[in-house]
Protein backbone atom coordinates (compact mmCIF):
# COMPACT_ATOMS: atom_id res chain seq x y z
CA UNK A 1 -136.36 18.24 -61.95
CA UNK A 2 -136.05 21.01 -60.15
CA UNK A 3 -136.26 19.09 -56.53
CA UNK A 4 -133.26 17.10 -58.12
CA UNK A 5 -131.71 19.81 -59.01
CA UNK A 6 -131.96 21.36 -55.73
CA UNK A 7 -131.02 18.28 -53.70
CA UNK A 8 -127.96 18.39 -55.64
CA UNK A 9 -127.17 21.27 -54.89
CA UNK A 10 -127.21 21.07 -51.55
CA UNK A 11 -125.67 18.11 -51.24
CA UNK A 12 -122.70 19.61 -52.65
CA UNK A 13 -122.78 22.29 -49.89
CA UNK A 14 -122.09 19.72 -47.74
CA UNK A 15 -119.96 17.32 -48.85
CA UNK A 16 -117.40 19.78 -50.00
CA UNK A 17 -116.74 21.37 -46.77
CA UNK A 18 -116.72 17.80 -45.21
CA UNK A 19 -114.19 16.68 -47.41
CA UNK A 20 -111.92 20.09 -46.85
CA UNK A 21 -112.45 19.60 -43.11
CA UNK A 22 -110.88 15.87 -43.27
CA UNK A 23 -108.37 17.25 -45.90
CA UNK A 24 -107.21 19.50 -43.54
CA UNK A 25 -107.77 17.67 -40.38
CA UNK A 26 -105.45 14.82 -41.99
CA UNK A 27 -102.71 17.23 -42.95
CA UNK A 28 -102.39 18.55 -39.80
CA UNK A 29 -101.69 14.98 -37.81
CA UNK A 30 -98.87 14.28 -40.41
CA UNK A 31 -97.43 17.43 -40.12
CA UNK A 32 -97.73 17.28 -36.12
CA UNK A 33 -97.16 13.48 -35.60
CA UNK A 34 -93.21 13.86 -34.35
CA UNK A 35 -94.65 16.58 -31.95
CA UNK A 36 -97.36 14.21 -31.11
CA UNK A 37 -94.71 11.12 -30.24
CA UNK A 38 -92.07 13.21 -28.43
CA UNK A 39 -94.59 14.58 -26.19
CA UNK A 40 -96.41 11.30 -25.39
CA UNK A 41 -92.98 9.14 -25.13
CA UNK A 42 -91.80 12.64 -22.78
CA UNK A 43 -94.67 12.27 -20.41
CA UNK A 44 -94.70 8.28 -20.46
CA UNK A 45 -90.82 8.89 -19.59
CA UNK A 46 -92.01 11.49 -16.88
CA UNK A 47 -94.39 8.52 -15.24
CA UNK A 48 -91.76 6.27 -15.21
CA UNK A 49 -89.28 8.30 -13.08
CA UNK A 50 -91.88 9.98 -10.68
CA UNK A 51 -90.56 9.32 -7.33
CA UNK A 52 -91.94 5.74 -5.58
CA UNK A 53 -93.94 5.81 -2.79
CA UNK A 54 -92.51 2.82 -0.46
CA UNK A 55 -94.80 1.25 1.43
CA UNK A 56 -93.60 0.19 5.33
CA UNK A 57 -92.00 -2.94 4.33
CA UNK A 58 -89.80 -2.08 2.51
CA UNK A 59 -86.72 -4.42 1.49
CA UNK A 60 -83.77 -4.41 2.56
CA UNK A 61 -80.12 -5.50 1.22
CA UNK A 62 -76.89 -6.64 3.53
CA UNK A 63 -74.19 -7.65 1.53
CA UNK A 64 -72.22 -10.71 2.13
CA UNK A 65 -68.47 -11.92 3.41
CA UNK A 66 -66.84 -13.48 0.09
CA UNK A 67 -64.36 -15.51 2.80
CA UNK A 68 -67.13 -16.87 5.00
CA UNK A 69 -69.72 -18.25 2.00
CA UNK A 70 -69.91 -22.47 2.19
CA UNK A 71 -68.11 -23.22 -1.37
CA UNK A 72 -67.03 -26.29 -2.40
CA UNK A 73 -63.72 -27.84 -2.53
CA UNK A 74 -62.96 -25.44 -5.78
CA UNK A 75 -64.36 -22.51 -4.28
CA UNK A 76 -67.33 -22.35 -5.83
CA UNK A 77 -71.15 -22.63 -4.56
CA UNK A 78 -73.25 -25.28 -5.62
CA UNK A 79 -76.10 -23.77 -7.16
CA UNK A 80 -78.49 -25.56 -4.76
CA UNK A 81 -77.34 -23.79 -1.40
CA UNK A 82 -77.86 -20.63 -3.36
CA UNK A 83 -81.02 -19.00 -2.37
CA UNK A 84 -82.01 -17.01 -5.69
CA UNK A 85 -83.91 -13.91 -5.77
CA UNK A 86 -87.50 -14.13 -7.19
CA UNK A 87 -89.23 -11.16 -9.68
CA UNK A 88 -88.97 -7.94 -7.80
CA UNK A 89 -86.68 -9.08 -5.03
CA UNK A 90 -84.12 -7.07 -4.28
CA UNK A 91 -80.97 -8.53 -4.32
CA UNK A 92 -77.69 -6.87 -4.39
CA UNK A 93 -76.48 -3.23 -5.66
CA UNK A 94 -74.62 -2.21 -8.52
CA UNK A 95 -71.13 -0.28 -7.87
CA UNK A 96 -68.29 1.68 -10.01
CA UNK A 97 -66.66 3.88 -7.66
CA UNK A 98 -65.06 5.75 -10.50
CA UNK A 99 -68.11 7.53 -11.06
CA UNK A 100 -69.88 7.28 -7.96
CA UNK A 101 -72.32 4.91 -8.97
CA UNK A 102 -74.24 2.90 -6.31
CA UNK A 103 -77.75 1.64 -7.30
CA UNK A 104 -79.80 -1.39 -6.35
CA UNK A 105 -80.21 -4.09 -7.73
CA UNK A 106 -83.75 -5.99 -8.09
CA UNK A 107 -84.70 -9.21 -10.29
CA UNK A 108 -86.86 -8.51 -13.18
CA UNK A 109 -87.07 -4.93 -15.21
CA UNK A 110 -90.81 -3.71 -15.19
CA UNK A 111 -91.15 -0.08 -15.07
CA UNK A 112 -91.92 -0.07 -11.40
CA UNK A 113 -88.63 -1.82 -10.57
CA UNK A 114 -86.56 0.57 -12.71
CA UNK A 115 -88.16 3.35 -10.89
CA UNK A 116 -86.38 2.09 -7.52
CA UNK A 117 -83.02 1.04 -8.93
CA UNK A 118 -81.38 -1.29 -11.73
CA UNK A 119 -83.23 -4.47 -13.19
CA UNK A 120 -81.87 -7.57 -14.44
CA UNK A 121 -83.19 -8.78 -17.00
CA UNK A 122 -84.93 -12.14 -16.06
CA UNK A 123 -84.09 -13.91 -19.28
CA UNK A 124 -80.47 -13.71 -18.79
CA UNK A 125 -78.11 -15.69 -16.09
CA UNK A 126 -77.59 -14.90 -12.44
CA UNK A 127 -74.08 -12.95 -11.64
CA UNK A 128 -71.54 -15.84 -11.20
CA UNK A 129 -72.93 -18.57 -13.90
CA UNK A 130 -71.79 -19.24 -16.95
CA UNK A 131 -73.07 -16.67 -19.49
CA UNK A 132 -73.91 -13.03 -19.36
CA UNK A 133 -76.29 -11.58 -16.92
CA UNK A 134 -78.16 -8.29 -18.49
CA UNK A 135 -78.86 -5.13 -16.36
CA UNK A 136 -80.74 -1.80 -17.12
CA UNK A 137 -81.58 1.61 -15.42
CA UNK A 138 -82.91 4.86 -16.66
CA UNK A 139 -80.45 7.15 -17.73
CA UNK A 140 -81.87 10.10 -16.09
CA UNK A 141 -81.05 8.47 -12.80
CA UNK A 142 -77.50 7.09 -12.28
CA UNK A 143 -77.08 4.80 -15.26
CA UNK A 144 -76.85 8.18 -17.07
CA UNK A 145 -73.14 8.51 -15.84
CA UNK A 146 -72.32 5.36 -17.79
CA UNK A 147 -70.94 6.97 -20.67
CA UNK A 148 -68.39 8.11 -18.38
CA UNK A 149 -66.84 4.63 -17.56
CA UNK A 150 -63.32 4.18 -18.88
CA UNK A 151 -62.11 0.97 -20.67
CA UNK A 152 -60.58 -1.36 -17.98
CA UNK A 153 -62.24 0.08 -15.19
CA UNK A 154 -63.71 -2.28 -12.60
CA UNK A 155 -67.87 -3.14 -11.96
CA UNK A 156 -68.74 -4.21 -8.49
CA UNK A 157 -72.21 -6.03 -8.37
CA UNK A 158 -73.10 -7.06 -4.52
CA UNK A 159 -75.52 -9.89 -4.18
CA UNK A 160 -77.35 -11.62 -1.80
CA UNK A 161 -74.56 -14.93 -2.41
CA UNK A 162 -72.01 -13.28 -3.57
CA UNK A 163 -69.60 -10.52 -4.28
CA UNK A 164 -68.50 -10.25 -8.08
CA UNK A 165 -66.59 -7.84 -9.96
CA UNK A 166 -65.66 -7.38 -13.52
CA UNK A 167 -63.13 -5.37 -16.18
CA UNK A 168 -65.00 -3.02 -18.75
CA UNK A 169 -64.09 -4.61 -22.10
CA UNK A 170 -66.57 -2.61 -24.30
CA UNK A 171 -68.90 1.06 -24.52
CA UNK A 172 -71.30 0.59 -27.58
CA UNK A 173 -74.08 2.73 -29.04
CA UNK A 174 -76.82 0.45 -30.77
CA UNK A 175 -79.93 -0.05 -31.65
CA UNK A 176 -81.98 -2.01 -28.82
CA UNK A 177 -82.35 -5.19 -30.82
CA UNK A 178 -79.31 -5.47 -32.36
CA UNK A 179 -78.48 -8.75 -33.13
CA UNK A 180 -74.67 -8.74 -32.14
CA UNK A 181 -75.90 -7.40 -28.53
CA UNK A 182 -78.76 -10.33 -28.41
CA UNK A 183 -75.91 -13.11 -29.02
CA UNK A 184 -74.25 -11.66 -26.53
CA UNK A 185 -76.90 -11.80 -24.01
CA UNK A 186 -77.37 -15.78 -24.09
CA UNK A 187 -74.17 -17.10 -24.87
CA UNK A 188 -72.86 -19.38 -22.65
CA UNK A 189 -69.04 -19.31 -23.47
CA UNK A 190 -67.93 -17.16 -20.72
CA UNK A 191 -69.30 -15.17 -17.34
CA UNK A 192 -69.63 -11.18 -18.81
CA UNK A 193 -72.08 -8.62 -17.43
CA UNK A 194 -73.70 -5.86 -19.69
CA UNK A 195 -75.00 -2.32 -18.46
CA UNK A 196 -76.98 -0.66 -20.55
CA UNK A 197 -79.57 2.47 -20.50
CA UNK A 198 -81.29 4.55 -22.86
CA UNK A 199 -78.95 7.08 -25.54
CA UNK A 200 -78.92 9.86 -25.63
CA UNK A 201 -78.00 10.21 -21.99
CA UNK A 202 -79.57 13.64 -22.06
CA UNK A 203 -82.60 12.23 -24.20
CA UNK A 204 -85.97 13.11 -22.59
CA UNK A 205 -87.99 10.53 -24.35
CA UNK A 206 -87.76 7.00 -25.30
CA UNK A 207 -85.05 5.89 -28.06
CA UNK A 208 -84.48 3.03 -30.12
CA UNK A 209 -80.85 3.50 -29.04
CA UNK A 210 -78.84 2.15 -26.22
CA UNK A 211 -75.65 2.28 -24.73
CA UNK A 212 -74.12 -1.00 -23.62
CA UNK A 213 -71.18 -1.38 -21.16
CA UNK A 214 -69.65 -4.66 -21.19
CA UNK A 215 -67.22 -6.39 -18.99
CA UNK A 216 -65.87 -9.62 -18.75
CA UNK A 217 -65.79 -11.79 -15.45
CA UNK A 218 -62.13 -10.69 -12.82
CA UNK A 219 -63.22 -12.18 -9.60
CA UNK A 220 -66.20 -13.77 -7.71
CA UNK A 221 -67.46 -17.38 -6.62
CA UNK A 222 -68.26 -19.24 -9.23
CA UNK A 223 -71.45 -20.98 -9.01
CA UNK A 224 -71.52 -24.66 -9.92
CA UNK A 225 -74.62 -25.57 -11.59
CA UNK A 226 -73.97 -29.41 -11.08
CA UNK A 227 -74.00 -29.33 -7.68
């Protein structure tokens, strides 16, 4: 009895403590878990815009002569003389001279391409087809002078086919998967271009929030996709 007692006893000893240790150890990750994210989403954030190390081929981008491009007898460009870019080809540059904003532009949006410049989103339409065509950039780097655009101003994208450039309709702060903005993104009503980067533009980590600038086709060749 006395063994039992013992054993007991000292089992106690040690399972108190043990449970006080977890207790405690649990109590301090909820308190500290929004420290915990904003430092890991700060230094993921930090990775991401670490400066690129090119190697010796690097690519190139010459823009193109609107007036000397083979269009049809519409003006447009058949979509099969058009030499499209492929994932992480860099293709044109992104313009608003209001706010001195001149970025490249590459196909695709991994992290590694939105180190170098602006990404389009691969999902969405080429600049000059019917629909919208999606672009992002960090907003620590240039795209953080979008909230600066005024209504009616003008974006200039440059591409490897074609010069386009369209009137700022819209500035909108939402959620990243709003549904109103995802509608947006594959109809196929009208030619439109959104901008968007992260918001806060001073934010330091990553937010659900974005800010979208849309504007609606002015001028460009259209591309035909029948032809």
């Amino acid at each position: 009895m006395r063994s039992s007692s013992r054993l007991k006893r000292i089992g106690m000893v040690i399972l108190i403590p043990m449970i006080f240790l977890i207790c405690g150890y649990s109590l301090i990750y909820l308190i500290g878990r929004p420290v915990i994210q904003f430092v890991t989403s700060s230094i993921q954030l930090f990775l991401l815009t670490d400066t690129p190390t090119f190697e010796a081929a690097e690519q190139s981008f010459k823009p193109v002569d609107n007036d000397k491009l083979a269009t049809n007898a519409k003006k447009e460009l058949p979509s099969a003389k058009i030499d499209y870019p492929v994932g992480g080809q860099l293709f044109g540059k992104v313009k608003i001279n209001s706010i001195k904003l001149s970025v490249p532009l590459y196909f695709g949006d991994t992290e590694k391409i939105l180190r170098q410049g602006a990404g389009q989103f691969m999902g969405s339409v080429y600049p000059g087809e019917m629909g919208t065509s999606l672009i992002g950039g960090h907003n620590v780097d240039d795209f953080g002078k979008l909230g600066a655009v005024p209504i009616g101003d003008t974006i200039e994208v440059q591409t490897s086919y074609g010069n386009y450039t369209y009137r700022v309709t819209q500035l909108e702060v939402k959620n990243k998967k709003d549904q109103a903005i995802d509608q947006m993104i594959y109809q196929r009503n009208d030619r439109r271009i959104i901008l968007y980067t992260c918001y806060p533009l001073d934010s330091m980590g990553l937010t659900d929030q974005r800010l979208f600038v849309i504007g609606e086709y002015a001028s460009g060749p259209v591309i035909n996709g029948n032809e």
